[in-house]
N, C-alpha and C. Protein backbone atom coordinates (compact mmCIF):
# COMPACT_ATOMS: atom_id res chain seq x y z
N UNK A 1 38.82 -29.21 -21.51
CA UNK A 1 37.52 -29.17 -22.15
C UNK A 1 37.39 -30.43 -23.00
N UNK A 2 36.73 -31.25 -23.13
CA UNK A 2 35.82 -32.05 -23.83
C UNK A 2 36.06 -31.93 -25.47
N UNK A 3 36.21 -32.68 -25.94
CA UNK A 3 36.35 -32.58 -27.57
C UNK A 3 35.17 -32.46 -28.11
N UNK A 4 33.82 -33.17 -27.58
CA UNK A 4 32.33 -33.06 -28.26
C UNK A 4 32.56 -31.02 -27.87
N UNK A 5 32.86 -30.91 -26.40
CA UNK A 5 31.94 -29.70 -26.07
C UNK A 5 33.23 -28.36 -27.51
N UNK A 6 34.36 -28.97 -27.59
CA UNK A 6 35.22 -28.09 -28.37
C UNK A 6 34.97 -28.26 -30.00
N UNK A 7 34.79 -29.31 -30.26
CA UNK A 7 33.70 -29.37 -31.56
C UNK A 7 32.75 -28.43 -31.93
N UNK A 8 31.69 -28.23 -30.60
CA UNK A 8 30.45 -27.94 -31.20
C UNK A 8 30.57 -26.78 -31.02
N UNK A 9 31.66 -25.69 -30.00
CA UNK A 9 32.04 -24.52 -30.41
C UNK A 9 32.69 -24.12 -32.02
N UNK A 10 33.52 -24.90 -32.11
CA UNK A 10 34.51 -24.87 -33.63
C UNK A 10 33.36 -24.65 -34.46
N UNK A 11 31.90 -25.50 -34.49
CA UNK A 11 31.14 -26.01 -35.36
C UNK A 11 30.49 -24.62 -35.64
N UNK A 12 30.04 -24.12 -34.15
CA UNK A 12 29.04 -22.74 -34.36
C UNK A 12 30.29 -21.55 -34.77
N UNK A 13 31.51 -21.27 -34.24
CA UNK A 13 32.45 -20.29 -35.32
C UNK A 13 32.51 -20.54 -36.39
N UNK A 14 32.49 -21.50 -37.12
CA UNK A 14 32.54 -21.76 -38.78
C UNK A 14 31.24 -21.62 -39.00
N UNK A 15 30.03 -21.95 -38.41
CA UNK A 15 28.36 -21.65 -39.34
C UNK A 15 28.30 -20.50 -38.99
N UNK A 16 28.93 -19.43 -38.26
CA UNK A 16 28.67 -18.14 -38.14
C UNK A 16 29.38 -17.24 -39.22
N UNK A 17 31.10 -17.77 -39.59
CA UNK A 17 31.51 -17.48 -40.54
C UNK A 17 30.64 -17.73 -42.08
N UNK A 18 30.43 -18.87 -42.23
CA UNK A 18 29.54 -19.14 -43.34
C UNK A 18 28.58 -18.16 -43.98
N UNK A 19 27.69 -18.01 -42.20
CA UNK A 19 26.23 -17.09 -42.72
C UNK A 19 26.89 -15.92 -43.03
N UNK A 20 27.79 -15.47 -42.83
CA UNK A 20 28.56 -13.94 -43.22
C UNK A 20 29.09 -13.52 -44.72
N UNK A 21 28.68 -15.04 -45.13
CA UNK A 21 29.69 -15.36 -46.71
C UNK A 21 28.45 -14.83 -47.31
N UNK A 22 28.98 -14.87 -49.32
CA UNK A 22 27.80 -14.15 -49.75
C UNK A 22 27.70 -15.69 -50.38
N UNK A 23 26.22 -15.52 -50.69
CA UNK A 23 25.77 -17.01 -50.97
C UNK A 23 25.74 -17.22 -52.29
N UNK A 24 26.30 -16.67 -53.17
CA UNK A 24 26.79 -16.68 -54.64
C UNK A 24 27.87 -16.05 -54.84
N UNK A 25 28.59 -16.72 -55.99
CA UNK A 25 29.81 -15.75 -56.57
C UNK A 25 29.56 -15.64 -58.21
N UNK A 26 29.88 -13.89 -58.64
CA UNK A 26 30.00 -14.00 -60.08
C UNK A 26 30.85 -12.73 -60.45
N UNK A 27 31.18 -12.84 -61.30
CA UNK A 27 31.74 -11.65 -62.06
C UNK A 27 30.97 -10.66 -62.35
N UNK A 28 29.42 -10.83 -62.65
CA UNK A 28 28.94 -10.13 -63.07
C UNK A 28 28.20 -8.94 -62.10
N UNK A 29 29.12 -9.20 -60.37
CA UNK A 29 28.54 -8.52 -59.28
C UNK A 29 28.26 -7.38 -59.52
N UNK A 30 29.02 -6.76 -59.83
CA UNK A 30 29.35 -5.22 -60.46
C UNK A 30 27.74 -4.25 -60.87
N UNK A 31 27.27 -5.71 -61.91
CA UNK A 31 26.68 -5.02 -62.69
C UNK A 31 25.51 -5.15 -62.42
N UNK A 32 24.37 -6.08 -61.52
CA UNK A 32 23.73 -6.06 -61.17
C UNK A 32 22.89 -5.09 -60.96
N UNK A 33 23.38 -3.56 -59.63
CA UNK A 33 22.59 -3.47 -59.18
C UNK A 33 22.36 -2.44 -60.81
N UNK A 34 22.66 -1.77 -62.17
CA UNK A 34 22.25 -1.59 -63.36
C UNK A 34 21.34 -2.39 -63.75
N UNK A 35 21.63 -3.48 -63.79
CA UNK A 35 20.97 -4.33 -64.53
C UNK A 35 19.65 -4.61 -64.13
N UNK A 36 19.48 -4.59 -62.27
CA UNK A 36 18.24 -4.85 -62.20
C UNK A 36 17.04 -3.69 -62.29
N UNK A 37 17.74 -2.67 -62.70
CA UNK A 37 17.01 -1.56 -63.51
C UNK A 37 16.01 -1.79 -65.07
N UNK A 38 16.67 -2.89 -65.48
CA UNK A 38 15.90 -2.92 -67.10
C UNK A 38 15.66 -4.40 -67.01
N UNK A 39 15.95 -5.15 -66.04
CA UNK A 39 15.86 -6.47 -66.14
C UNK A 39 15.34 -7.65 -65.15
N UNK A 40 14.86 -8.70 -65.15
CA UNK A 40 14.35 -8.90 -63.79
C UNK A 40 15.59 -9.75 -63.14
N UNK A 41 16.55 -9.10 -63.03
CA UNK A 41 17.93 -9.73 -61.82
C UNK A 41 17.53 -9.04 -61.12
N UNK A 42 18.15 -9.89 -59.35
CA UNK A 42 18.89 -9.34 -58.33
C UNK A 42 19.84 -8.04 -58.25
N UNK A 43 18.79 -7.05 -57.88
CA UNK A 43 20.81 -5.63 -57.57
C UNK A 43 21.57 -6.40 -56.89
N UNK A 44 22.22 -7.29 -56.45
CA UNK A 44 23.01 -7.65 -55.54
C UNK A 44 23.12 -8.67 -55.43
N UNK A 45 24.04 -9.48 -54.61
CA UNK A 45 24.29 -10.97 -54.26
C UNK A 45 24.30 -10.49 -52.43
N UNK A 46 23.43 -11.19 -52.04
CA UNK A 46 23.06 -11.00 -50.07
C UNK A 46 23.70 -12.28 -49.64
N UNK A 47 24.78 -11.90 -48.34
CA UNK A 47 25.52 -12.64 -47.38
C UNK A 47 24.14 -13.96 -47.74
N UNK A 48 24.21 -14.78 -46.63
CA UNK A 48 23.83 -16.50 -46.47
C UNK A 48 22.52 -15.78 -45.73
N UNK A 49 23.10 -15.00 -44.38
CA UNK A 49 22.30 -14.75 -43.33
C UNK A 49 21.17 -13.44 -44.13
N UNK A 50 22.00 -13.14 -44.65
CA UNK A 50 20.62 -11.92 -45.66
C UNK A 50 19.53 -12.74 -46.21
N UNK A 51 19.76 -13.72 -46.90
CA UNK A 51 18.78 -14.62 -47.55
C UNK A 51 17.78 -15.17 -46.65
N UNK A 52 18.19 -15.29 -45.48
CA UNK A 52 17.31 -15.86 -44.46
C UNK A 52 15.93 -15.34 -44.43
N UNK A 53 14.96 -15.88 -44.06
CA UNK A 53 13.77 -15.05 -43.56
C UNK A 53 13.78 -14.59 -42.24
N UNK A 54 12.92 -13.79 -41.80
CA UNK A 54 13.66 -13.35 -40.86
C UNK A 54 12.95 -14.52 -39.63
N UNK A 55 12.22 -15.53 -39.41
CA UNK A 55 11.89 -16.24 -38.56
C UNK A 55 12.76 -17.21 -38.36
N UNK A 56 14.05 -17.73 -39.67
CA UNK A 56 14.95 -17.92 -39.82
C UNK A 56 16.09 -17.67 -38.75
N UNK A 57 16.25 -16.25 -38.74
CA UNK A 57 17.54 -16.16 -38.63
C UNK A 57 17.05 -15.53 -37.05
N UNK A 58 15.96 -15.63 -36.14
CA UNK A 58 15.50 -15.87 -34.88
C UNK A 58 15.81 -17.36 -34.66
N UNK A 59 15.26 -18.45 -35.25
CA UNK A 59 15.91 -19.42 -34.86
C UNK A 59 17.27 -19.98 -34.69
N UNK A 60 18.34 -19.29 -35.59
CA UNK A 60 19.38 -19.33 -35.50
C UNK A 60 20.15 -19.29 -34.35
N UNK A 61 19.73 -17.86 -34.14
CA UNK A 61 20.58 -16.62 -33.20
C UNK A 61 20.15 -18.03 -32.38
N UNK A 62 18.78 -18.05 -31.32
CA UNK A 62 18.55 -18.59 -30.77
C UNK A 62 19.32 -20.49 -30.55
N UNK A 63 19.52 -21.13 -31.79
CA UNK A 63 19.82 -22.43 -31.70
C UNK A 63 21.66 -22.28 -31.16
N UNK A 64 22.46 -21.11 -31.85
CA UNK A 64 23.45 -20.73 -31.80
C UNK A 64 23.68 -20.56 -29.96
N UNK A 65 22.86 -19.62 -29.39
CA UNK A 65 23.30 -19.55 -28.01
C UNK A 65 23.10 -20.40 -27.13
N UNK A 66 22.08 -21.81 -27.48
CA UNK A 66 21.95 -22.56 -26.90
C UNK A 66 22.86 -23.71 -26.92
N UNK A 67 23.54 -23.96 -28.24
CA UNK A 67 24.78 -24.75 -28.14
C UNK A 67 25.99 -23.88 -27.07
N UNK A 68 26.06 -22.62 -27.35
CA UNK A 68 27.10 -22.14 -26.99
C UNK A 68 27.04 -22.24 -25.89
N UNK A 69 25.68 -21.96 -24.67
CA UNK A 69 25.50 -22.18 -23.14
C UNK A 69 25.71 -24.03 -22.91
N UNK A 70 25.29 -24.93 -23.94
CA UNK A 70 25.09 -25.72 -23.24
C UNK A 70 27.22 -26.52 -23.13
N UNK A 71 27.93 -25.85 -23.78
CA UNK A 71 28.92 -26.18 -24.42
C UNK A 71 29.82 -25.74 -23.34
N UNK A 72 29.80 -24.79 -23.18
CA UNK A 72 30.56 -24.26 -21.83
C UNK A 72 29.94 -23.99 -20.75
N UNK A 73 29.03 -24.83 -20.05
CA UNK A 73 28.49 -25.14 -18.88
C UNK A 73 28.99 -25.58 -17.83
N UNK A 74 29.29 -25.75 -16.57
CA UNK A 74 30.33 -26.70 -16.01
C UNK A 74 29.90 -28.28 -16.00
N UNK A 75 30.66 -28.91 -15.51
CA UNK A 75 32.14 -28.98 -15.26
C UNK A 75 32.82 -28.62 -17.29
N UNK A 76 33.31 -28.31 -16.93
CA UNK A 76 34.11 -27.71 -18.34
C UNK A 76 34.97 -29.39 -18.71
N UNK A 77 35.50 -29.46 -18.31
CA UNK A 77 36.55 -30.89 -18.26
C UNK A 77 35.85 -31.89 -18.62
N UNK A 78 34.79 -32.11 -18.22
CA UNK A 78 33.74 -33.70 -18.51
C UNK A 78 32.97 -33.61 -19.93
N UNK A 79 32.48 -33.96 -20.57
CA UNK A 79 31.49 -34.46 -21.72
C UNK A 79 30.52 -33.68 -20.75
N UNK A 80 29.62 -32.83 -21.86
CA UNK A 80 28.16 -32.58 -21.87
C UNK A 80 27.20 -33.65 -20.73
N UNK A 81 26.40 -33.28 -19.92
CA UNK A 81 25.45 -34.43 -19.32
C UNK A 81 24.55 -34.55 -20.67
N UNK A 82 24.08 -36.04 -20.62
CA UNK A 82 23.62 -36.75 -21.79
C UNK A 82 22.17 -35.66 -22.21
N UNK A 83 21.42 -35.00 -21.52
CA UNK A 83 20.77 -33.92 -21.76
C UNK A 83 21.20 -32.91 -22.77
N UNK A 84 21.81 -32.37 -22.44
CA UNK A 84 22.88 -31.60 -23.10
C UNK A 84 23.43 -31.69 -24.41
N UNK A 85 24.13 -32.98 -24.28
CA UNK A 85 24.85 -33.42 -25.35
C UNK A 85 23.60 -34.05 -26.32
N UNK A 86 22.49 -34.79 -26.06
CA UNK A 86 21.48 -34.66 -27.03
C UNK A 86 20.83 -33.30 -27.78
N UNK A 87 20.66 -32.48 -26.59
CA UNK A 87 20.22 -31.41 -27.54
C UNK A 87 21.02 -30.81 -28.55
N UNK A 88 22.79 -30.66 -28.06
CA UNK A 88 23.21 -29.89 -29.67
C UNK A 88 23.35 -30.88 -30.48
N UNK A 89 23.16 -32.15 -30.22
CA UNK A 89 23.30 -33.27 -31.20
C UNK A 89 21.82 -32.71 -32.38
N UNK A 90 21.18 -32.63 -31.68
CA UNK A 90 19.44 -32.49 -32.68
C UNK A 90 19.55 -31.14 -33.04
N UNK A 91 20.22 -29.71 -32.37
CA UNK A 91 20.43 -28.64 -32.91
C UNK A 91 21.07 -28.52 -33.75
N UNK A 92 22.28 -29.68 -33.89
CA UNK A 92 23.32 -29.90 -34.84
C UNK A 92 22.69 -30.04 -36.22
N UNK A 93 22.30 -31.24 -36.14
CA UNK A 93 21.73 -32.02 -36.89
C UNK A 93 19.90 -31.36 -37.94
N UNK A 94 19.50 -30.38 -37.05
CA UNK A 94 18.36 -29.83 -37.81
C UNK A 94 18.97 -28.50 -38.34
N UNK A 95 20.33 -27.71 -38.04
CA UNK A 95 20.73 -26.88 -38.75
C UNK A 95 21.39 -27.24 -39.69
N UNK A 96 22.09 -28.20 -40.11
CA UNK A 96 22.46 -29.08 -41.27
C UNK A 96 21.61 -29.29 -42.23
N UNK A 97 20.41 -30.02 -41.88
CA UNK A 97 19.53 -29.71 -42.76
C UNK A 97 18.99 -29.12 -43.32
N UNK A 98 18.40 -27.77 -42.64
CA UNK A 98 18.11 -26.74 -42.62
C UNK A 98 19.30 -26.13 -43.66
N UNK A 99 20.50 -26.29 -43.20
CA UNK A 99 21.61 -25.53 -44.24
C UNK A 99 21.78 -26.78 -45.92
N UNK A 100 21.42 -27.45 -45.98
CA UNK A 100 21.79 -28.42 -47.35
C UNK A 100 20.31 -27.96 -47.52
N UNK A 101 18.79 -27.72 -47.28
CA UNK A 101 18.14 -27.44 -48.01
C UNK A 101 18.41 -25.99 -48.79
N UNK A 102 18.53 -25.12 -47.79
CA UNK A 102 18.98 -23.79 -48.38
C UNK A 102 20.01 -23.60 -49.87
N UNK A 103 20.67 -24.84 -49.01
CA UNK A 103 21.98 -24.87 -50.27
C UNK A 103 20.80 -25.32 -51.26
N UNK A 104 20.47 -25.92 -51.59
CA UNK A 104 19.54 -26.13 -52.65
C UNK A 104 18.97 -25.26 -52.98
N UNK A 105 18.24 -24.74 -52.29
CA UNK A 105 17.18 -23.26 -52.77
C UNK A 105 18.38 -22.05 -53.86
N UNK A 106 19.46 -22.08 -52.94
CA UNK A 106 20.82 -20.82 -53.75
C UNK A 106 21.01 -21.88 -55.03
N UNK A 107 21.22 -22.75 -55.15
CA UNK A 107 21.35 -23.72 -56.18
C UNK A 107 20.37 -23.28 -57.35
N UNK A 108 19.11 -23.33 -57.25
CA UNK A 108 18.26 -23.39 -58.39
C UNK A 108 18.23 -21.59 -58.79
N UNK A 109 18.25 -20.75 -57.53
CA UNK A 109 18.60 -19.69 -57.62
C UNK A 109 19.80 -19.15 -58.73
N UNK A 110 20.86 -19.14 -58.48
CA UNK A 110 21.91 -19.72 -59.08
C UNK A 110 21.61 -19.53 -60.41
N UNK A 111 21.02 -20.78 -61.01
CA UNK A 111 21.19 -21.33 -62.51
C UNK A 111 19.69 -20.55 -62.58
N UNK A 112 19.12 -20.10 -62.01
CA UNK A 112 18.05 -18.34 -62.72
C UNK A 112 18.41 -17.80 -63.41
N UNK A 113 19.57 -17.18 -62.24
CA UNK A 113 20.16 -15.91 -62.34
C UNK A 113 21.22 -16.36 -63.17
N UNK A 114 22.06 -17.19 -63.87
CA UNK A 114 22.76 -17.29 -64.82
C UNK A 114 22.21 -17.60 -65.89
N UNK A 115 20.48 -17.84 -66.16
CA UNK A 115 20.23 -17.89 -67.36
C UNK A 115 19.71 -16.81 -67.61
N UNK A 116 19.43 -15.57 -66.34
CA UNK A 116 18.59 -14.21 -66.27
C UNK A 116 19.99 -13.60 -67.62
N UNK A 117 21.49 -13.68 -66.74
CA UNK A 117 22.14 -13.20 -67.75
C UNK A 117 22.87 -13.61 -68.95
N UNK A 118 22.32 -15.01 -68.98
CA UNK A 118 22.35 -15.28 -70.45
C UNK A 118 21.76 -15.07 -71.67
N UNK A 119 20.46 -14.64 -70.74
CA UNK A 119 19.18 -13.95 -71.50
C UNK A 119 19.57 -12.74 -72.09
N UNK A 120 20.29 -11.94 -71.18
CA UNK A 120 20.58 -10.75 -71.97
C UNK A 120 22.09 -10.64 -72.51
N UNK A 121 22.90 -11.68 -72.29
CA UNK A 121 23.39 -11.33 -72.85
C UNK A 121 23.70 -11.93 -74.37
N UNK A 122 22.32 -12.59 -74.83
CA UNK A 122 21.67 -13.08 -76.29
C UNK A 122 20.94 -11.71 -76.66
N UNK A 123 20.47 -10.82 -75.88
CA UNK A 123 20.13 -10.12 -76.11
C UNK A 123 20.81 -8.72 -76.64
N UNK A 124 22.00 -8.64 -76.27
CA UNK A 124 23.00 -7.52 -75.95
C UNK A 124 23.16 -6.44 -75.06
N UNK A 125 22.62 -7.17 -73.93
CA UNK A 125 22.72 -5.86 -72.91
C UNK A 125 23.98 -6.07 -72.62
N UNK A 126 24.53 -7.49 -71.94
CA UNK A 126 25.95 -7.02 -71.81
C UNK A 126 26.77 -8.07 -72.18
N UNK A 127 27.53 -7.58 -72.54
CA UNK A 127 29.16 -8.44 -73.22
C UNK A 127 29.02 -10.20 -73.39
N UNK A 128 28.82 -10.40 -72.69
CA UNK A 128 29.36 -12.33 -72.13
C UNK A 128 28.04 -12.54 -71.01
N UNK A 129 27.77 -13.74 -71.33
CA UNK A 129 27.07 -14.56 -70.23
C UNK A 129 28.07 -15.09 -69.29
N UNK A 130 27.66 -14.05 -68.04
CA UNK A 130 28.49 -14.48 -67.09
C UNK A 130 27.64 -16.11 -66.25
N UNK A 131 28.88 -16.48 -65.94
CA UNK A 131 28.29 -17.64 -64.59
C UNK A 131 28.43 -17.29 -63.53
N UNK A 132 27.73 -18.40 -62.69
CA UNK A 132 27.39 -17.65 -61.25
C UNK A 132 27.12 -19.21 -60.60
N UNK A 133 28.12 -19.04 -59.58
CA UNK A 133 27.98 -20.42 -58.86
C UNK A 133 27.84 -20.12 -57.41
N UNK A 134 27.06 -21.01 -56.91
CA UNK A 134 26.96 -21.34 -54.97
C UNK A 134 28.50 -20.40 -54.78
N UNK A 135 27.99 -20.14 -53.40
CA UNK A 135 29.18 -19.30 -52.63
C UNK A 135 29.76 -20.60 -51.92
N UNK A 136 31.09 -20.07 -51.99
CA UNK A 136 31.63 -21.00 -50.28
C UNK A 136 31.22 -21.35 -49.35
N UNK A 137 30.37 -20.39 -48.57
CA UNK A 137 29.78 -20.18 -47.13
C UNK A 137 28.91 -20.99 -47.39
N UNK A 138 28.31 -21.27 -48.08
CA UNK A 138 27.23 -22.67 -47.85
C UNK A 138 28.21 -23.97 -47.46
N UNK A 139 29.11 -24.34 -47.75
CA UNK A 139 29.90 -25.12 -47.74
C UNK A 139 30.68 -25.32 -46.24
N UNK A 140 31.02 -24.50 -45.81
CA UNK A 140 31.36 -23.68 -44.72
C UNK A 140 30.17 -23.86 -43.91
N UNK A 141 28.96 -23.42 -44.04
CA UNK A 141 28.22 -23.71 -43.38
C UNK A 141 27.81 -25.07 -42.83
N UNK A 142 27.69 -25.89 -43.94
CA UNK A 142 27.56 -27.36 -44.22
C UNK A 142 28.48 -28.03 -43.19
N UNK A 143 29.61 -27.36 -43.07
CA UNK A 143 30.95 -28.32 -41.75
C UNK A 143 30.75 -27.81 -41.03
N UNK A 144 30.10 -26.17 -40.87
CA UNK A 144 29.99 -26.34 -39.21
C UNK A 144 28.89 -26.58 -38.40
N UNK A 145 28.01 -26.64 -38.99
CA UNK A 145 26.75 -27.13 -38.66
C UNK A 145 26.80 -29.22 -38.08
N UNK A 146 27.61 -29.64 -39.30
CA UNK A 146 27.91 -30.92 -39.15
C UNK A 146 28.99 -31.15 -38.15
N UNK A 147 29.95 -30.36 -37.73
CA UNK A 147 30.74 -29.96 -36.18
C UNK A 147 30.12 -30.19 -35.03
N UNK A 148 28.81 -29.39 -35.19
CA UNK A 148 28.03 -28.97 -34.17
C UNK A 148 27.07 -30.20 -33.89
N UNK A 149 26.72 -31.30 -34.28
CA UNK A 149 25.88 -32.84 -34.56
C UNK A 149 27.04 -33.60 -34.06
N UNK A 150 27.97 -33.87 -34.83
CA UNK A 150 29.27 -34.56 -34.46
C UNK A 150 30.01 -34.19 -32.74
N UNK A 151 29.82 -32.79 -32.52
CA UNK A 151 30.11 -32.74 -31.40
C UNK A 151 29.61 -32.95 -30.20
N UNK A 152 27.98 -32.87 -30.80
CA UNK A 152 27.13 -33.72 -29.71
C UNK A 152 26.42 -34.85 -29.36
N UNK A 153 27.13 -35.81 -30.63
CA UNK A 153 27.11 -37.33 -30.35
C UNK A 153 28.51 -37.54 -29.60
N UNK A 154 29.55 -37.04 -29.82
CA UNK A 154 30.47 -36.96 -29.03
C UNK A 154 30.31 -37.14 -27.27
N UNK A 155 29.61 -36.22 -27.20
CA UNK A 155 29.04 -36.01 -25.89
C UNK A 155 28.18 -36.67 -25.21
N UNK A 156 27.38 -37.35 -25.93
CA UNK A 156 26.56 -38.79 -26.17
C UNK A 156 27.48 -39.66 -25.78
N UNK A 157 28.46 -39.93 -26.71
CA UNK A 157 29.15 -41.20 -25.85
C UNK A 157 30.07 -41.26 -25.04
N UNK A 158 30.44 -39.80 -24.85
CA UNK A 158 31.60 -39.56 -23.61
C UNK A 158 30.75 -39.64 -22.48
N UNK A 159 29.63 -39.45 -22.06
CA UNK A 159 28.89 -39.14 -21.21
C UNK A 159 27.89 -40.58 -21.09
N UNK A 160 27.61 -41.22 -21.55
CA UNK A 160 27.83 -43.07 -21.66
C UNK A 160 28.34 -43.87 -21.23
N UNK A 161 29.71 -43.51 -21.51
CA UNK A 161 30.67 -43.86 -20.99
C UNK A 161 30.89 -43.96 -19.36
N UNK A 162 31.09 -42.78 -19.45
CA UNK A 162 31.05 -41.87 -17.92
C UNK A 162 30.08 -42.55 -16.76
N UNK A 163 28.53 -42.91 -17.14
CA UNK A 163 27.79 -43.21 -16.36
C UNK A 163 27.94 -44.53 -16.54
N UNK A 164 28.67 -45.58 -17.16
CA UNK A 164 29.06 -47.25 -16.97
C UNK A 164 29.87 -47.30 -15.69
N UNK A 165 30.72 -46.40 -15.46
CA UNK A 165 31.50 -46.41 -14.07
C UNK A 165 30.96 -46.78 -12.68
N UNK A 166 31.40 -47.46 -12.64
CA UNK A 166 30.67 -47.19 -10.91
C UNK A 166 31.07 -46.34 -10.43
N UNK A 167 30.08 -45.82 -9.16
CA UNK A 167 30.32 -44.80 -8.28
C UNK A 167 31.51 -45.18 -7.24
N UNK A 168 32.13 -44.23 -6.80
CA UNK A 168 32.62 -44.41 -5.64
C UNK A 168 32.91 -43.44 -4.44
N UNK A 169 32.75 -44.09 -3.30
CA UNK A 169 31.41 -43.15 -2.05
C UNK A 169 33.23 -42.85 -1.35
């Protein structure tokens, strides 16, 4: 198999792991879903893929099986045909983006919800102002998404390559 086409598998198992991650971490998980009883927090911290909208996470599924068909297509052994290998290059490459904007959106999210409970806890609802930072899985997401671009410029130039050869009859 092809290193672009084994890339851009690696790429979509790690952005699948990612979206599974929860897209914040805090101590104060616990207490949430209380809190958002008297307060305007989140009950909860939602996986990557929870946060999604759901037109979102149709495009996903969808961008996901199309790397994965175009990745193990035959010939298995050769680089992607340059067709191919362009498209998960641009599937790559617009879920990356797509994932560093998000990361941004959990970002400002984030520092809300850590001033939601700093708020109260100036207030005395509870103990300590907890913090609350980005999850992993964005991060995670971020490499495999960038796997999945990388693996299909890969394929781009293995398949470049490939067609400089001459034929022979």
């Amino acid at each position: 198999m092809h290193i672009g086409r084994i890339l851009a598998l690696v790429g979509v198992v790690l952005g699948i792991g990612g979206l599974v991650m929860k897209g914040a971490t805090s101590d104060a998980e616990e207490l949430l879903p209380d809190l958002s009883q008297v307060a305007p927090v989140p009950d909860g911290i939602s996986t990557i893929w929870g946060g999604l909208e759901t037109w979102a996470q149709v495009v996903v599924v969808i961008a996901i099986i199309v790397v994965i068909v175009l990745a193990v297509r035959p010939p298995i052994k050769q680089p992607e045909d340059r067709i191919s290998s362009l498209g998960t290059a641009v599937i790559g490459v617009g879920l990356l983006a797509y994932a560093i904007v998000k990361l941004m959106e959990a970002s400002d999210d984030v520092d809300a919800l850590e001033a939601g409970l700093a708020a109260l806890a100036e207030a005395g609802a509870i103990p300590v102002a907890f913090t609350v930072d980005v999850g992993v899985g964005f991060y995670v997401l971020i490499l495999g998404t960038a796997l999945v671009a990388i693996g299909g410029v890969l394929g781009l130039i293995g398949s470049s390559s490939k067609s400089d050869e001459p034929e022979t009859a």
